[in-house]
Protein backbone atom coordinates (compact mmCIF):
# COMPACT_ATOMS: atom_id res chain seq x y z
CA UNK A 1 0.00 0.00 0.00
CA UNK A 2 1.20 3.22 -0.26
CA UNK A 3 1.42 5.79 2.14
CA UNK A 4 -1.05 8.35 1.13
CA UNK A 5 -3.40 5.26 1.15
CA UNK A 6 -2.12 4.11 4.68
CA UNK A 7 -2.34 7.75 5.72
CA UNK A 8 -6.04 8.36 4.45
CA UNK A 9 -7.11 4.95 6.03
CA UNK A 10 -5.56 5.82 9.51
CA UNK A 11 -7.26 8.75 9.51
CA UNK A 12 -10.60 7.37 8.53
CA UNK A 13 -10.87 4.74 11.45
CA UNK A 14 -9.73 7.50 14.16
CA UNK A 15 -12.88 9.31 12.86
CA UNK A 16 -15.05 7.01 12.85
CA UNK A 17 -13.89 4.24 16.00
CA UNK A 18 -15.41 7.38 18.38
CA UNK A 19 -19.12 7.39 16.36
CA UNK A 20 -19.11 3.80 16.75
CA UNK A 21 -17.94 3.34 20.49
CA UNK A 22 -20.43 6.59 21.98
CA UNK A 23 -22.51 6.09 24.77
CA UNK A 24 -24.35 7.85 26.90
CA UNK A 25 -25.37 7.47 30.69
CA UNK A 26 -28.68 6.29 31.52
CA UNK A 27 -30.36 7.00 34.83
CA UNK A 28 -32.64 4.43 36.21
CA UNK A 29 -34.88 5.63 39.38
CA UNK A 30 -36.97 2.54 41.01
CA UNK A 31 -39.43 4.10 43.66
CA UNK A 32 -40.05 1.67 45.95
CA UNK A 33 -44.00 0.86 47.62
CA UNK A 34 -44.39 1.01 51.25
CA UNK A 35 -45.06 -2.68 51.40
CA UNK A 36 -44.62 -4.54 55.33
CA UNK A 37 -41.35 -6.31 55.07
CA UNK A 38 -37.66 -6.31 55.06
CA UNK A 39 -35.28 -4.41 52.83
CA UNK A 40 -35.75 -5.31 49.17
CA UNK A 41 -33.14 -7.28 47.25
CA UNK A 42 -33.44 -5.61 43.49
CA UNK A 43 -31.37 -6.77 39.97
CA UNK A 44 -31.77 -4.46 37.19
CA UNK A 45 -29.97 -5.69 34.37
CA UNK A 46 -30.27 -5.42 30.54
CA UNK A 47 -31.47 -7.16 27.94
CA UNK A 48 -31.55 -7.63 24.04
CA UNK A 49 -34.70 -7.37 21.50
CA UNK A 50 -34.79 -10.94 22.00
CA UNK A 51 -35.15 -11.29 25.97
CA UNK A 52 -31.43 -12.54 26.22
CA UNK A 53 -29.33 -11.21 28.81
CA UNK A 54 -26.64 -8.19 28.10
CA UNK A 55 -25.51 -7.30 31.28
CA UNK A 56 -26.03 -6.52 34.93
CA UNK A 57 -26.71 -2.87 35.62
CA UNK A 58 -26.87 -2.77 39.48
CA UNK A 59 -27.86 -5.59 42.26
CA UNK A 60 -29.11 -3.96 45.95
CA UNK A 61 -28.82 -6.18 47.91
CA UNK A 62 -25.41 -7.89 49.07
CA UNK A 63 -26.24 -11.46 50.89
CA UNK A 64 -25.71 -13.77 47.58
CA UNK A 65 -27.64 -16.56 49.41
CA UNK A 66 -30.50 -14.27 48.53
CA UNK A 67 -29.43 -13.53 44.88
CA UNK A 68 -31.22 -16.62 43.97
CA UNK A 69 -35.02 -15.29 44.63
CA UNK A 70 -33.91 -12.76 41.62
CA UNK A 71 -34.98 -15.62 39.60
CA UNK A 72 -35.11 -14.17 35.88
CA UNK A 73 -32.10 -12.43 36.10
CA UNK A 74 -30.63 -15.26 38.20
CA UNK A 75 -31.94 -17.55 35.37
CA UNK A 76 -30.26 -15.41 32.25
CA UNK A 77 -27.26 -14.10 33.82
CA UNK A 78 -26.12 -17.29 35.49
CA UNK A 79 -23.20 -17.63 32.40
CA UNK A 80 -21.75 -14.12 33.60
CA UNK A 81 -18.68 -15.30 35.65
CA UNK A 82 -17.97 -10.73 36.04
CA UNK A 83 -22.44 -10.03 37.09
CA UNK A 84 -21.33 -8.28 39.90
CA UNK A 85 -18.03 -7.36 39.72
CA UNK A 86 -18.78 -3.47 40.60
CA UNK A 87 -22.56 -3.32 40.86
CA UNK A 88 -23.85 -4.58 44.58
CA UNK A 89 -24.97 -2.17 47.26
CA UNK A 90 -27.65 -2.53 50.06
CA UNK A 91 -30.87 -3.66 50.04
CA UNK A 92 -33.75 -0.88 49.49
CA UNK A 93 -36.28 0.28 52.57
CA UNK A 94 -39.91 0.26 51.67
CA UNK A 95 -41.18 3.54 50.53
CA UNK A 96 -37.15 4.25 49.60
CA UNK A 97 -35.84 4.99 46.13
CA UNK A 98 -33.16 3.18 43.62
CA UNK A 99 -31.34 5.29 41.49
CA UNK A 100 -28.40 4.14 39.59
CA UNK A 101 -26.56 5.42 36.60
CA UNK A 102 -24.86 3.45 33.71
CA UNK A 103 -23.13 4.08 30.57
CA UNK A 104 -25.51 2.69 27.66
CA UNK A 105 -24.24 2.48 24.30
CA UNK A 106 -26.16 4.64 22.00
CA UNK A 107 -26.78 1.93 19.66
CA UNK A 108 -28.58 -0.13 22.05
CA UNK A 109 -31.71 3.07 22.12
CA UNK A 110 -34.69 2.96 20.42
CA UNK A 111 -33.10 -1.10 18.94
CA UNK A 112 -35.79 -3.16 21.21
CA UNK A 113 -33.38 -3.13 24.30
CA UNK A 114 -34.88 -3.37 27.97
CA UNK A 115 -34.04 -2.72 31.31
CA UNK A 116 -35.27 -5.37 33.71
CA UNK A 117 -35.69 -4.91 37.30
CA UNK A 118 -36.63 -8.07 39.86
CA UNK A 119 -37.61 -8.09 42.76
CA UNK A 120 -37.66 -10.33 46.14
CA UNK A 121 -38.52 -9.23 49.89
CA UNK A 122 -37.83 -11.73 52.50
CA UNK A 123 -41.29 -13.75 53.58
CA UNK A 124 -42.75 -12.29 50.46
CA UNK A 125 -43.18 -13.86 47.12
CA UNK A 126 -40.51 -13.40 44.68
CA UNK A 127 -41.33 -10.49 42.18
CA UNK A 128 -39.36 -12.06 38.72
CA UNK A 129 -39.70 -8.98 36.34
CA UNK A 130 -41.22 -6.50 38.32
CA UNK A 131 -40.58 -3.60 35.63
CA UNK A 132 -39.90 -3.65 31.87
CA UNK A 133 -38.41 -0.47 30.39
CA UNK A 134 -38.04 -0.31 26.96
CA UNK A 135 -34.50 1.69 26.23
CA UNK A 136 -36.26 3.91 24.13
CA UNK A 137 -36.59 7.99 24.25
CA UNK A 138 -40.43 7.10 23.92
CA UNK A 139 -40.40 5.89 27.56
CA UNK A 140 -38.27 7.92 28.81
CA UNK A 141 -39.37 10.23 31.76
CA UNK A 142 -42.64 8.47 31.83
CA UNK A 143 -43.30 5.90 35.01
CA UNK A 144 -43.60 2.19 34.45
CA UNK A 145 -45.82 0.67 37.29
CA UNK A 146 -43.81 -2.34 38.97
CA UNK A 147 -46.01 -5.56 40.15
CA UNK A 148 -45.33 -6.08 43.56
CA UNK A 149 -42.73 -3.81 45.36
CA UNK A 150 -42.34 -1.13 42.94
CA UNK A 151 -44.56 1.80 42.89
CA UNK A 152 -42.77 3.41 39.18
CA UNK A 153 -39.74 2.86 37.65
CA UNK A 154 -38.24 5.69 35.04
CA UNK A 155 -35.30 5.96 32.86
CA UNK A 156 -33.75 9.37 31.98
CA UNK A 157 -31.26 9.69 29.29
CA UNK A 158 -28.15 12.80 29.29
């Protein structure tokens, strides 16, 4: 090759690596009911058009004995040796909010992506799923009602 060639082809993937690679961070707010019970144990995780896990976005909840009642995202992250390298903190109150922020690549919006939250309190029944939010800028800023333990869940992109 020659080196204007070489030269125009560098220059071509440092433009465009940075379009490919952006992201942006996505702020997830869980508002929790004021249910009678313990501290919730929460997974919100990510997944694909096709229901497949991506990744885990935060677990609340640090006693992995307990992990297990988080059965859907138990169930599809089970492969992921790194789930929680990074993303545990403490259980959530009733009547408490959940916020967490992570990076989301911008290809994944408005592409059929979803942000799964479950839920589990002890002596309560299990809560797989609580909240689906689609990871579109249709949803966001508008509340999606949780099952059980949740009173809204919203997503806010910057």
């Amino acid at each position: 090759m020659s080196k204007p060639l070489l030269t125009l082809l560098a220059s071509a993937c440092a433009l465009a690596l940075p379009a490919v690679a952006h992201s942006r961070p996505v702020t997830l707010t869980a508002q929790l009911k004021n249910y009678d019970g313990d501290g919730a144990y929460l997974a919100a995780y990510l997944t694909d058009a096709k229901g497949a896990y991506v990744r885990t976005l935060w677990v609340a909840g640090g006693k992995a004995k307990y992990h297990k009642h988080l059965s859907d995202w138990a169930r599809l992250s089970a492969g992921d040796a790194k789930r929680l390298d990074g993303v545990t903190g403490a259980s959530v109150g009733a009547g408490r909010t959940l916020t967490v922020t992570a990076d989301l690549a911008d290809a994944l919006i408005d592409a059929g992506y979803e942000i799964r939250i479950d839920a589990a309190v002890e002596k309560l029944r299990d809560s797989p799923s609580e909240v689906r939010i689609p990871v579109s800028t249709a949803s966001v800023g508008k509340p999606q009602p949780g099952k059980q333990f949740i009173q809204s869940a919203t997503i806010k992109l910057q």
